[in-house]
PDB file of N, CA and C in Angstrom:
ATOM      1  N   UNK A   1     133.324  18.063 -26.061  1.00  0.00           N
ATOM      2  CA  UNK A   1     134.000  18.874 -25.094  1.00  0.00           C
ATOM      3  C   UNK A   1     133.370  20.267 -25.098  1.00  0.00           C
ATOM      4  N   UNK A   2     133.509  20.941 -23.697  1.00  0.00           N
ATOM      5  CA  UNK A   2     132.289  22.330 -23.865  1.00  0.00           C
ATOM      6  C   UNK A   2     133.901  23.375 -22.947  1.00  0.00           C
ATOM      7  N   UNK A   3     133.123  24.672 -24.039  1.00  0.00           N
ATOM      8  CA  UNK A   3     134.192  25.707 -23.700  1.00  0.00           C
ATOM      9  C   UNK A   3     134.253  25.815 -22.121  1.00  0.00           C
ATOM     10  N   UNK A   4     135.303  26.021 -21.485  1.00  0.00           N
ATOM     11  CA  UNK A   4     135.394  26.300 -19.971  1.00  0.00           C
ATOM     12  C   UNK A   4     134.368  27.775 -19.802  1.00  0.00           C
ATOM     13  N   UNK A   5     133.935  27.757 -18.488  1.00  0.00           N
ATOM     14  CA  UNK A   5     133.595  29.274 -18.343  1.00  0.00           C
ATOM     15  C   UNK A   5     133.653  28.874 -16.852  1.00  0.00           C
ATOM     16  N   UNK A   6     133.387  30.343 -16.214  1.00  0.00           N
ATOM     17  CA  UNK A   6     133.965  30.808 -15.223  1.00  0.00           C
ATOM     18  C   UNK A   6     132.764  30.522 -14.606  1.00  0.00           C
ATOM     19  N   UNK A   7     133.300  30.124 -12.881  1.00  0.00           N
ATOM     20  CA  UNK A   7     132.216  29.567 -12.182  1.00  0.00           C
ATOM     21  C   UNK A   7     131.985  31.133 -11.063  1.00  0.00           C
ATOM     22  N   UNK A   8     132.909  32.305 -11.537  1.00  0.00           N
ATOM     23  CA  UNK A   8     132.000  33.606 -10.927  1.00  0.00           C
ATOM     24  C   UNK A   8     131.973  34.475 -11.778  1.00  0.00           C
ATOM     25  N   UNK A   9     131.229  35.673 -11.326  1.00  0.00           N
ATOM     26  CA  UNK A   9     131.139  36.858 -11.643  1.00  0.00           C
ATOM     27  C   UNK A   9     132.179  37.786 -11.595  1.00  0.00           C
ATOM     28  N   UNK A  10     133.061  38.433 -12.155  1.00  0.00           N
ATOM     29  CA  UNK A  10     134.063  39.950 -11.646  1.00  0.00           C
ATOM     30  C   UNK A  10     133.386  41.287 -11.734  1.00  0.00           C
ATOM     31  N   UNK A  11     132.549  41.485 -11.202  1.00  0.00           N
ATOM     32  CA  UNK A  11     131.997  42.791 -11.264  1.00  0.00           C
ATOM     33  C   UNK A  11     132.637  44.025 -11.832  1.00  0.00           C
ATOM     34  N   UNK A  12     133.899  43.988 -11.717  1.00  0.00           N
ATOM     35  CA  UNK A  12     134.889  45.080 -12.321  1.00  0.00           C
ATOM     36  C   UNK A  12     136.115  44.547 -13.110  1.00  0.00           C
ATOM     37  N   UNK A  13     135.993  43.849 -13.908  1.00  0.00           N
ATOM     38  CA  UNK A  13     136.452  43.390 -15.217  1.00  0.00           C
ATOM     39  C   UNK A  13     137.471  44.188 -15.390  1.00  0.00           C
ATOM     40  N   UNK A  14     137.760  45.430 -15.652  1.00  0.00           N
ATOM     41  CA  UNK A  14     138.689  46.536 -15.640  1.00  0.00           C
ATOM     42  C   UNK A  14     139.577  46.850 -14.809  1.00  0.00           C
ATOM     43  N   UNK A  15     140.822  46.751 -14.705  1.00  0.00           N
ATOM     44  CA  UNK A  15     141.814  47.279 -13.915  1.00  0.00           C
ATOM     45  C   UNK A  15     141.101  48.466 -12.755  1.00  0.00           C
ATOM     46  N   UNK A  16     141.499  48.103 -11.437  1.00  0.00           N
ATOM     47  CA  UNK A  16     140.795  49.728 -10.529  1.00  0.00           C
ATOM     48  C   UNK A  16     141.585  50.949 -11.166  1.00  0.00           C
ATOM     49  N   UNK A  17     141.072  52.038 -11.307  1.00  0.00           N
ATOM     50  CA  UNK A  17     142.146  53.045 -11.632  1.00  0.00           C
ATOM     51  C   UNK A  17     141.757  54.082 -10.481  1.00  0.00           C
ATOM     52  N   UNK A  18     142.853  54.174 -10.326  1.00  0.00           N
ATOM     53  CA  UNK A  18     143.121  55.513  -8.920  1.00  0.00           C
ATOM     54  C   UNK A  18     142.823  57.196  -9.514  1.00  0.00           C
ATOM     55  N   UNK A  19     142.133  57.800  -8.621  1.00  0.00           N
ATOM     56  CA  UNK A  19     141.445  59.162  -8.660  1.00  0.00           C
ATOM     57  C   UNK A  19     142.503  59.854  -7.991  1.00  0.00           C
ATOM     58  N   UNK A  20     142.693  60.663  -8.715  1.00  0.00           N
ATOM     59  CA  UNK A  20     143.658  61.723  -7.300  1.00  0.00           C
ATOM     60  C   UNK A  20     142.624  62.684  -7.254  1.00  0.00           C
ATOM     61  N   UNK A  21     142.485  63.394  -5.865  1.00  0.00           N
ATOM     62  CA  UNK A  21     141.698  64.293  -5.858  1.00  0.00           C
ATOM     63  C   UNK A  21     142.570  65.862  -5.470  1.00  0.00           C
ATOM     64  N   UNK A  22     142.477  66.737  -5.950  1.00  0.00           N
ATOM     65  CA  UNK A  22     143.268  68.524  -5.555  1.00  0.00           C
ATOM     66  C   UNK A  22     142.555  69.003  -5.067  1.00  0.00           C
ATOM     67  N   UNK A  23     143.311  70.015  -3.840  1.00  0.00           N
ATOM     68  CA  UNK A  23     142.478  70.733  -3.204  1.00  0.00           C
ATOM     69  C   UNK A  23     143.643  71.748  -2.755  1.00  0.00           C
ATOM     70  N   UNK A  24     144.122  73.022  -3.408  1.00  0.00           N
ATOM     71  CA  UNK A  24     144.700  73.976  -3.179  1.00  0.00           C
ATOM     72  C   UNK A  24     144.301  74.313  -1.553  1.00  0.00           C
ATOM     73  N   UNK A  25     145.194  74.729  -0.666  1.00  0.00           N
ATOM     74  CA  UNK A  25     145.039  75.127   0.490  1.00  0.00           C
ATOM     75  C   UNK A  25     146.268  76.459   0.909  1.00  0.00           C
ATOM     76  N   UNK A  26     145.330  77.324   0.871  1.00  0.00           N
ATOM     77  CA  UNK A  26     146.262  78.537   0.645  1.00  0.00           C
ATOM     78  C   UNK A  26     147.222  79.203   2.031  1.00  0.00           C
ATOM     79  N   UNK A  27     146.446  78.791   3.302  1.00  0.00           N
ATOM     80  CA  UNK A  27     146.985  78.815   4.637  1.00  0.00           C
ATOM     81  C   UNK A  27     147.878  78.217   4.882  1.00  0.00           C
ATOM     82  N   UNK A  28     148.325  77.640   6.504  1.00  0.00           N
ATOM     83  CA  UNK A  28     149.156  76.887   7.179  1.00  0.00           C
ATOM     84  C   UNK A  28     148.866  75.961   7.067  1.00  0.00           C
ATOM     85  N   UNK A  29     149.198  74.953   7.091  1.00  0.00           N
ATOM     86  CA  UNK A  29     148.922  73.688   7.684  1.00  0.00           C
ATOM     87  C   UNK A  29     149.462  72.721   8.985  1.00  0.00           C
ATOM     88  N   UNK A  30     148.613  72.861   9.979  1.00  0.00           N
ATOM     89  CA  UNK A  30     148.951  72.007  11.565  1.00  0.00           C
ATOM     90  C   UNK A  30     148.278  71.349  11.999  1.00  0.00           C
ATOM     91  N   UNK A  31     148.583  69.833  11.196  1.00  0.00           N
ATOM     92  CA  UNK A  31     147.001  68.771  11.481  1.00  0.00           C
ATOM     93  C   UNK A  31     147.779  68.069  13.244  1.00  0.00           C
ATOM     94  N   UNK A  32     149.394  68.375  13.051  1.00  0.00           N
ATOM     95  CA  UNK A  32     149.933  67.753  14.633  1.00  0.00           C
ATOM     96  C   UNK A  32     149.853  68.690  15.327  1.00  0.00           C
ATOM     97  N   UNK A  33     149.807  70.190  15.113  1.00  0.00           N
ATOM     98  CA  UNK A  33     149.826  71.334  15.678  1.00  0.00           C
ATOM     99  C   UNK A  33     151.147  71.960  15.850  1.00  0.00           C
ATOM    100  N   UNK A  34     151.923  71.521  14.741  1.00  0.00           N
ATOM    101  CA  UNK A  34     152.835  71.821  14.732  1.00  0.00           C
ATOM    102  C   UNK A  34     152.742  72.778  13.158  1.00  0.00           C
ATOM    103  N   UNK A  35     153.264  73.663  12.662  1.00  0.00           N
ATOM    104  CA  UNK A  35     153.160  74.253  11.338  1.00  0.00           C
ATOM    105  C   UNK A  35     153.715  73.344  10.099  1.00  0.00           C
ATOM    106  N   UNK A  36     152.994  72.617   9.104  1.00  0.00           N
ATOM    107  CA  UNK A  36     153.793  71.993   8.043  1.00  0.00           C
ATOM    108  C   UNK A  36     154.815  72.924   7.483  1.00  0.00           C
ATOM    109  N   UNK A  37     156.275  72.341   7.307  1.00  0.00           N
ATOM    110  CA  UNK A  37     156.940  73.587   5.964  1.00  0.00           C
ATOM    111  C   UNK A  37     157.644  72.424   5.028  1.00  0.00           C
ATOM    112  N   UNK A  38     157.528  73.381   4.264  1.00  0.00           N
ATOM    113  CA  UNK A  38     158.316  72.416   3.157  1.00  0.00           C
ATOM    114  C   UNK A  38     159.797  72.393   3.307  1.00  0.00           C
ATOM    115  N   UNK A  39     160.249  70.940   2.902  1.00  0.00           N
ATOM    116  CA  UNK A  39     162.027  70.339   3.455  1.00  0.00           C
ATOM    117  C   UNK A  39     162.639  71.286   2.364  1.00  0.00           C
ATOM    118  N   UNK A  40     162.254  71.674   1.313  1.00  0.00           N
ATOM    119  CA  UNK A  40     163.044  72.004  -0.053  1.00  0.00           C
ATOM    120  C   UNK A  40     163.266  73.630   0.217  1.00  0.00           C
ATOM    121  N   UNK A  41     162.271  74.757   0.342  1.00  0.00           N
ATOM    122  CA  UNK A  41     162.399  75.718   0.797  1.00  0.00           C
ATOM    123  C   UNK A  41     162.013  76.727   1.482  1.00  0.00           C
ATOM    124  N   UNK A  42     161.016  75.737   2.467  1.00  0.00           N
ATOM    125  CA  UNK A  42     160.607  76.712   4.122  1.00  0.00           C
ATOM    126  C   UNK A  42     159.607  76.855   3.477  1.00  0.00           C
ATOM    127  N   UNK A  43     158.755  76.962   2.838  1.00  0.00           N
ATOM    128  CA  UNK A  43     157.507  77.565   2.868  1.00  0.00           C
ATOM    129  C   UNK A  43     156.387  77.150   3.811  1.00  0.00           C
ATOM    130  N   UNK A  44     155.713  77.890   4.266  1.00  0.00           N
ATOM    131  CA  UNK A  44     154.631  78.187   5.598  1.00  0.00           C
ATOM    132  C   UNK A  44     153.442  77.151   4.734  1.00  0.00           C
ATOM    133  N   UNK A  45     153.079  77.989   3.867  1.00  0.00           N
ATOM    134  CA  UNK A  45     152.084  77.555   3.626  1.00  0.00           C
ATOM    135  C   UNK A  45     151.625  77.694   1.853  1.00  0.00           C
ATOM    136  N   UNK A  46     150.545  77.852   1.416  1.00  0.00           N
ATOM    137  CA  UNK A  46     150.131  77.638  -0.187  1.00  0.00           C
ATOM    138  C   UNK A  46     150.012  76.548  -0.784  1.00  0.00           C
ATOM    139  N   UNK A  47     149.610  75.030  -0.255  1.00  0.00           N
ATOM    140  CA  UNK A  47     149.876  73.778  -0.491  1.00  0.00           C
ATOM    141  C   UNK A  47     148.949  73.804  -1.582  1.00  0.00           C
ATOM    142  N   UNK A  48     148.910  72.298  -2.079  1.00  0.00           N
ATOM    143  CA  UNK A  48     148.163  71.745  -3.480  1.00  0.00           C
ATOM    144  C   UNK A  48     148.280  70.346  -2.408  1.00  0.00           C
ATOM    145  N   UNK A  49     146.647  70.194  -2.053  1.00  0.00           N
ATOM    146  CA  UNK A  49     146.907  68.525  -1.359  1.00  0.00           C
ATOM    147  C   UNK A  49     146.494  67.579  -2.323  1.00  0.00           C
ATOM    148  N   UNK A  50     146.938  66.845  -2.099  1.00  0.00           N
ATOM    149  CA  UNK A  50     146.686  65.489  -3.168  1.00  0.00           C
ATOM    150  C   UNK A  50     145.872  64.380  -2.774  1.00  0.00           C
ATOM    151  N   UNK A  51     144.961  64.053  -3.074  1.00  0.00           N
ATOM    152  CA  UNK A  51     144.656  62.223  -1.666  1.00  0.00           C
ATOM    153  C   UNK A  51     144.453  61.490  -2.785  1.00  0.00           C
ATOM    154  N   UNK A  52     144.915  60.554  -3.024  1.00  0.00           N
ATOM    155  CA  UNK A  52     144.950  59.038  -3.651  1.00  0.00           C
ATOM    156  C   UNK A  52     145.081  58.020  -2.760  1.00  0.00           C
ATOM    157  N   UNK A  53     144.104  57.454  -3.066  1.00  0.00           N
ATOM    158  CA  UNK A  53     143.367  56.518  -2.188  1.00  0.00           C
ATOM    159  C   UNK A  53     143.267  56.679  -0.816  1.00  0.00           C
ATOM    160  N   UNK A  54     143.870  56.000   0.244  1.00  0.00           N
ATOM    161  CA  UNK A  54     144.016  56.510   1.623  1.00  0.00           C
ATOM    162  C   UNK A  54     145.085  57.429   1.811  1.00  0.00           C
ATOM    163  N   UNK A  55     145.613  57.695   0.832  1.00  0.00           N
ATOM    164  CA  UNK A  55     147.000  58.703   1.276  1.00  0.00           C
ATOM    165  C   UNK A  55     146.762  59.942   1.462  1.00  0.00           C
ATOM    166  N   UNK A  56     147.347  61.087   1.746  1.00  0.00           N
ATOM    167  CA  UNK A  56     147.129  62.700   1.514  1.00  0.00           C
ATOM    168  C   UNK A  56     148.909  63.020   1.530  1.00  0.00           C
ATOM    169  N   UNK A  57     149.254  63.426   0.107  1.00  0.00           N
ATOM    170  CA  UNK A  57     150.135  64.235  -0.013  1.00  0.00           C
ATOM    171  C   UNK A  57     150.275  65.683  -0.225  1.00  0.00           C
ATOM    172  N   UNK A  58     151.390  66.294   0.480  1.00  0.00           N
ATOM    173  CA  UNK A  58     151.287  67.780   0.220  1.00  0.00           C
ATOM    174  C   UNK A  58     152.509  68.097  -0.815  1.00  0.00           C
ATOM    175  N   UNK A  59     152.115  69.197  -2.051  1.00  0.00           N
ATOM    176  CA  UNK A  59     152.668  69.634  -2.544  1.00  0.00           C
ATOM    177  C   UNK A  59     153.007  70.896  -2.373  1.00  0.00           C
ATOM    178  N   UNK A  60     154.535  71.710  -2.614  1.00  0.00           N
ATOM    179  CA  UNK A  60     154.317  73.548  -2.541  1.00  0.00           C
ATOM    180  C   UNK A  60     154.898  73.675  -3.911  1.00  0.00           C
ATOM    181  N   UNK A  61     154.715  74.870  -4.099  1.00  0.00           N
ATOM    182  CA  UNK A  61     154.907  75.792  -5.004  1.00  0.00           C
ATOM    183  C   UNK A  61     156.407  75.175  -6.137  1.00  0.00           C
ATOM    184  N   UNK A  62     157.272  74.953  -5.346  1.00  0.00           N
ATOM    185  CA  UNK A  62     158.570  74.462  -5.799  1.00  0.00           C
ATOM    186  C   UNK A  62     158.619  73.290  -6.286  1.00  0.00           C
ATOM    187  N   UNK A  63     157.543  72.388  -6.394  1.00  0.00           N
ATOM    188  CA  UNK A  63     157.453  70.920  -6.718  1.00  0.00           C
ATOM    189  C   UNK A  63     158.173  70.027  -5.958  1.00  0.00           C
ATOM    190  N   UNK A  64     157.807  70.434  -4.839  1.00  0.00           N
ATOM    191  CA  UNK A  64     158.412  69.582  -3.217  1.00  0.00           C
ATOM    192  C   UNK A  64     157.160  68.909  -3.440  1.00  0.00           C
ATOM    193  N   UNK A  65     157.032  67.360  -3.391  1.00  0.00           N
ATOM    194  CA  UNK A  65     156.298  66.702  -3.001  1.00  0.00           C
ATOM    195  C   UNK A  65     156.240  65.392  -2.015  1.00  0.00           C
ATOM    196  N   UNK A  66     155.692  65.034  -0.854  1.00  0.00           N
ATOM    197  CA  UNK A  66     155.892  64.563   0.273  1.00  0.00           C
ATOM    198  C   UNK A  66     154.849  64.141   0.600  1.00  0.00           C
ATOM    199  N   UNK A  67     154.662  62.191   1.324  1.00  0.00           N
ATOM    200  CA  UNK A  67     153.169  62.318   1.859  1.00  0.00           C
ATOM    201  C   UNK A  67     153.535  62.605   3.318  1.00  0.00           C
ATOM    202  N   UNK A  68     152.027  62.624   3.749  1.00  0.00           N
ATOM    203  CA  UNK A  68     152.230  63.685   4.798  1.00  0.00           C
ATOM    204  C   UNK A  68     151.406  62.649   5.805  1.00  0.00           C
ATOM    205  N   UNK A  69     152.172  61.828   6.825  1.00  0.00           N
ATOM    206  CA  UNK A  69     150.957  60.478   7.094  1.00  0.00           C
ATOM    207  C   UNK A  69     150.135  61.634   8.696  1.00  0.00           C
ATOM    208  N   UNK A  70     149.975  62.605   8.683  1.00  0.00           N
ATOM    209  CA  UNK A  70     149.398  62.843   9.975  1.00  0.00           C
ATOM    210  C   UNK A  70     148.222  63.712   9.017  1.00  0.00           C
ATOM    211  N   UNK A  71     148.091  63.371   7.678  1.00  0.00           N
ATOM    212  CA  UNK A  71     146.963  63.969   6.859  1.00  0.00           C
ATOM    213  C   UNK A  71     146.768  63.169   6.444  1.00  0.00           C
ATOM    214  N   UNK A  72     145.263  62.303   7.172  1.00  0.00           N
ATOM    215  CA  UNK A  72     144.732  60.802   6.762  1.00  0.00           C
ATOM    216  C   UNK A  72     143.520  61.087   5.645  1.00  0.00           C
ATOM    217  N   UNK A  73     143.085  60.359   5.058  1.00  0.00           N
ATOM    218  CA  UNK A  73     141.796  60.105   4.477  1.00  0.00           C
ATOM    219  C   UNK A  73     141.021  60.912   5.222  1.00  0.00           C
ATOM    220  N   UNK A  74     140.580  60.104   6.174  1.00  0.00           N
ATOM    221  CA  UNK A  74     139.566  60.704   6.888  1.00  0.00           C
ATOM    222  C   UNK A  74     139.355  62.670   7.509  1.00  0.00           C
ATOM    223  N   UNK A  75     140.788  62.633   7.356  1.00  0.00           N
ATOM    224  CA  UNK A  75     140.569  64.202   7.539  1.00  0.00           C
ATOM    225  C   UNK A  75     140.783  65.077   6.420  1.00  0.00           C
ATOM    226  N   UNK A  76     141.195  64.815   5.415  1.00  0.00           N
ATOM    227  CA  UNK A  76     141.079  65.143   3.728  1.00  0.00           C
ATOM    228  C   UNK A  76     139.294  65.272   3.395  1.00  0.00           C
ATOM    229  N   UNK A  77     138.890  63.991   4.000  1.00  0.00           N
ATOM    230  CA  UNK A  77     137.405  64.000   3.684  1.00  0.00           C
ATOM    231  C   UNK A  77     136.531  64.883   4.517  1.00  0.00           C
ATOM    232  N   UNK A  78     137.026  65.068   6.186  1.00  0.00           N
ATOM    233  CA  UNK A  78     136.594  66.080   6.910  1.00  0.00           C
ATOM    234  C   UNK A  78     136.671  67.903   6.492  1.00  0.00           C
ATOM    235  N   UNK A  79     137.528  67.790   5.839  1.00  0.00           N
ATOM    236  CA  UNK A  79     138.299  69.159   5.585  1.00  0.00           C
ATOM    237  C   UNK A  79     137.785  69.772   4.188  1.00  0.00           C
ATOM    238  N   UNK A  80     137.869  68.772   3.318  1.00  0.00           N
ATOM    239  CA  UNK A  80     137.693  69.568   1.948  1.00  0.00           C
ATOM    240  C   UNK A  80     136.559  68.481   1.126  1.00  0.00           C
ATOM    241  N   UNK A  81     135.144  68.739   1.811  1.00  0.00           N
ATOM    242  CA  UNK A  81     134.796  67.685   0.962  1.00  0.00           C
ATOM    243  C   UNK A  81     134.413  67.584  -0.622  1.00  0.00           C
ATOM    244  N   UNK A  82     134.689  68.970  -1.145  1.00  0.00           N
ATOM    245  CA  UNK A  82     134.291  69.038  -2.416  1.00  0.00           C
ATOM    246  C   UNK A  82     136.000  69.072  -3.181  1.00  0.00           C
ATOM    247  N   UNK A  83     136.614  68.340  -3.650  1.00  0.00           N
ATOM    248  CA  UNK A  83     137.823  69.029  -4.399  1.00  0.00           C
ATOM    249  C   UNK A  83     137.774  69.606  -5.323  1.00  0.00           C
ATOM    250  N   UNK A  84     138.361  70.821  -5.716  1.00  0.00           N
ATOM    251  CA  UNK A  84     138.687  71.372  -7.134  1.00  0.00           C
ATOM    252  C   UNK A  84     138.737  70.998  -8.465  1.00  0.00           C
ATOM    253  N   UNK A  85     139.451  69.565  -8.307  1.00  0.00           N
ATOM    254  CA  UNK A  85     140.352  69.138  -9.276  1.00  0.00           C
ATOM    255  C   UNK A  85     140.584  68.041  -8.980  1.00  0.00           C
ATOM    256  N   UNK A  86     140.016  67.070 -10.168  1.00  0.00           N
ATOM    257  CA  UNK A  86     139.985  65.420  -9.806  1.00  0.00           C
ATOM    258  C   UNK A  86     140.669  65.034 -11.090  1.00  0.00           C
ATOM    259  N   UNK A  87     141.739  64.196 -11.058  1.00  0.00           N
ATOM    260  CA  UNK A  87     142.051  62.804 -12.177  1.00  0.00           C
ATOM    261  C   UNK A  87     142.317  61.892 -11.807  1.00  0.00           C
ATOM    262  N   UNK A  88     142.733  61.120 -12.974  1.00  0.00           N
ATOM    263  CA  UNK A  88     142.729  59.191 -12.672  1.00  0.00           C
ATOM    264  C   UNK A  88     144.308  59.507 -12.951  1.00  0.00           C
ATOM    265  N   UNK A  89     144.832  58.704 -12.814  1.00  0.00           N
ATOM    266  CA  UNK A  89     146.451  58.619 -12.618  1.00  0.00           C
ATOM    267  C   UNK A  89     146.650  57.914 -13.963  1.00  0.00           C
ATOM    268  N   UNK A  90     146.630  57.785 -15.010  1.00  0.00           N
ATOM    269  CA  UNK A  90     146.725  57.401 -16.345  1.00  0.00           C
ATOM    270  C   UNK A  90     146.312  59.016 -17.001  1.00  0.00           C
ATOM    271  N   UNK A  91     146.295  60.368 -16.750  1.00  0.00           N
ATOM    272  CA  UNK A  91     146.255  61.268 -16.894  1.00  0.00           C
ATOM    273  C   UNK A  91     147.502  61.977 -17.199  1.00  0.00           C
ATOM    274  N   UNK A  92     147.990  63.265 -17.675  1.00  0.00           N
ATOM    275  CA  UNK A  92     149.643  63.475 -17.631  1.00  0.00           C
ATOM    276  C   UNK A  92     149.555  64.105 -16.217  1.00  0.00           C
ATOM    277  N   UNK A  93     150.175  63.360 -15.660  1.00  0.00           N
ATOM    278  CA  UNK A  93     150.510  64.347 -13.755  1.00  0.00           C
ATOM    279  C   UNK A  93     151.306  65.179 -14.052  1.00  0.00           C
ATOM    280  N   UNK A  94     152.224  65.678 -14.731  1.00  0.00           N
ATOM    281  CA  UNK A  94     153.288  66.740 -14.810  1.00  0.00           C
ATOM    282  C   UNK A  94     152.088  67.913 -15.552  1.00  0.00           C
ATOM    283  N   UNK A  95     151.348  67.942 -17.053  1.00  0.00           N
ATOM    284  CA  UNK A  95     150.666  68.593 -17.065  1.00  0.00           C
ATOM    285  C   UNK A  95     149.313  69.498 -16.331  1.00  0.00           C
ATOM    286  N   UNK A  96     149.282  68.397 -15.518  1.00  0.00           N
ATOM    287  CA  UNK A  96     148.092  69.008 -14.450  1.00  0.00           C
ATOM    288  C   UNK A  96     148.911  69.681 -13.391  1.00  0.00           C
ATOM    289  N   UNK A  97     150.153  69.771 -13.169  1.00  0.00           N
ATOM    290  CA  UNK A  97     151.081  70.656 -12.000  1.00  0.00           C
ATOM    291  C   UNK A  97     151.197  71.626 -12.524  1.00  0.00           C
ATOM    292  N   UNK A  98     151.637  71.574 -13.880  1.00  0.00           N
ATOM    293  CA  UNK A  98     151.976  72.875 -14.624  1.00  0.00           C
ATOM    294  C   UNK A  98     150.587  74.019 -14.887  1.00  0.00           C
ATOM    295  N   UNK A  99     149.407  72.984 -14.864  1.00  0.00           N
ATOM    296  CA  UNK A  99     148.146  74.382 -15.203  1.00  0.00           C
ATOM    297  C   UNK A  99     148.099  74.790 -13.812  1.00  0.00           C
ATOM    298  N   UNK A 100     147.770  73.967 -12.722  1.00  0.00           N
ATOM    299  CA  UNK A 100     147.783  74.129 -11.603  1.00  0.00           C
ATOM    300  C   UNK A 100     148.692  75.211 -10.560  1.00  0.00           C
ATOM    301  N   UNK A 101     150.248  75.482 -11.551  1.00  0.00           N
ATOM    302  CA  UNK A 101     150.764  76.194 -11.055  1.00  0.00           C
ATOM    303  C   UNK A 101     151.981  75.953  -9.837  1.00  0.00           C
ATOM    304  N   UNK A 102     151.726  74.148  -9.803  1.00  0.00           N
ATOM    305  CA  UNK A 102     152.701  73.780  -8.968  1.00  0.00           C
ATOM    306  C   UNK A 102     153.549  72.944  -9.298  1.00  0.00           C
ATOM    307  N   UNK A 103     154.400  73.381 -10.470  1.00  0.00           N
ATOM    308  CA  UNK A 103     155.434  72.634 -11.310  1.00  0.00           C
ATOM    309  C   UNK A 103     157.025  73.393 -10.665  1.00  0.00           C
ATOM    310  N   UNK A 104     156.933  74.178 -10.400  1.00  0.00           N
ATOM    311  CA  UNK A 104     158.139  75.073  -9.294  1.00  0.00           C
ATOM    312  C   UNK A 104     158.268  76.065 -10.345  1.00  0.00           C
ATOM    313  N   UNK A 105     157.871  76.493 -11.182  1.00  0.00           N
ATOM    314  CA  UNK A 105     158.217  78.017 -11.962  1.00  0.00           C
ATOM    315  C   UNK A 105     157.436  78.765 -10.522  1.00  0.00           C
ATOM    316  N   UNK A 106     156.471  78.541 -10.002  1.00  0.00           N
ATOM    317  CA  UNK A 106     156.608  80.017  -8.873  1.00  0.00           C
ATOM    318  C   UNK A 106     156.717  79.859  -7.714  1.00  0.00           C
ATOM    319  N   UNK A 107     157.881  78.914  -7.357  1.00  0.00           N
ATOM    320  CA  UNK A 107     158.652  78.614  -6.309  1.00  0.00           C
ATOM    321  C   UNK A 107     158.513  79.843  -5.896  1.00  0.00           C
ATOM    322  N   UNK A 108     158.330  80.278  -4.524  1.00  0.00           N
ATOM    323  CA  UNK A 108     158.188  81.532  -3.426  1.00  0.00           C
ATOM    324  C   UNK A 108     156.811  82.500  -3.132  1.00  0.00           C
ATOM    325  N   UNK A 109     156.303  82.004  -4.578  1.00  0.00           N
ATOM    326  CA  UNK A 109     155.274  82.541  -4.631  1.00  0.00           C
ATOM    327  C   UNK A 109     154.086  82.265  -3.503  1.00  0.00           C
ATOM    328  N   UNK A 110     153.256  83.441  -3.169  1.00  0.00           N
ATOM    329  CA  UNK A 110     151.910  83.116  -2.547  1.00  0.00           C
ATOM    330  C   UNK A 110     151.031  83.562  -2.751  1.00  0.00           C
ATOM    331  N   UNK A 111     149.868  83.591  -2.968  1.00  0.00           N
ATOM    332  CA  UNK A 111     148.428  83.980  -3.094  1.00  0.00           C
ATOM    333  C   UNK A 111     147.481  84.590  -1.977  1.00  0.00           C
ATOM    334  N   UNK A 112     147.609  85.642  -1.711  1.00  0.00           N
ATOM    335  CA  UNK A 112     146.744  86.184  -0.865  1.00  0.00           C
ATOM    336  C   UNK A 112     145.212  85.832  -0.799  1.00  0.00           C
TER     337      UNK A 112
END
């Protein structure tokens, strides 16, 4: 009797692991042309965008976080093609808000 083996290849043997990519955006945001604000407490603008995989979520200051479906891939990739700040999601996500500054300790805050 002969050991079984596999009649393919898996090229990626390893679980996929997801990249989030950051890209602080210190302006408005009006990808409908309408002004994004945040539901939690009005803020205009100062986002932390997020894109994992096809998604783009916006974060503010207060740790309002929301995806945002009229901020596709494709315009994440149009817009910011270099990000700041990249991890894999097996990373601590609460620690990377907190260096980042968008854990809500400076809820109101903005950056000129």
């Amino acid at each position: 009797m002969t050991d079984y083996e596999p009649t393919f290849h898996d090229p990626h043997p390893e679980p996929h692991r997801s990249v989030i990519r950051a890209v602080p955006h210190p302006g408005e945001l009006d990808a409908r042309g309408i002004p994004i604000i945040c539901p939690n407490c009005r803020a205009r603008r100062d986002w932390l965008l997020l894109n994992v995989r096809h998604q783009v979520f916006v974060r503010c200051r207060c740790a309002a976080e929301w995806h945002e479906p009229d901020l596709t891939r494709a315009y994440f990739d149009q817009h910011f093609t270099a990000p700041e700040y990249e991890w894999d999601e097996w990373d601590d996500y609460d620690t990377a808000m907190l260096s980042l500054g968008y854990d809500g300790l400076l809820a109101g805050t903005t950056w000129d």
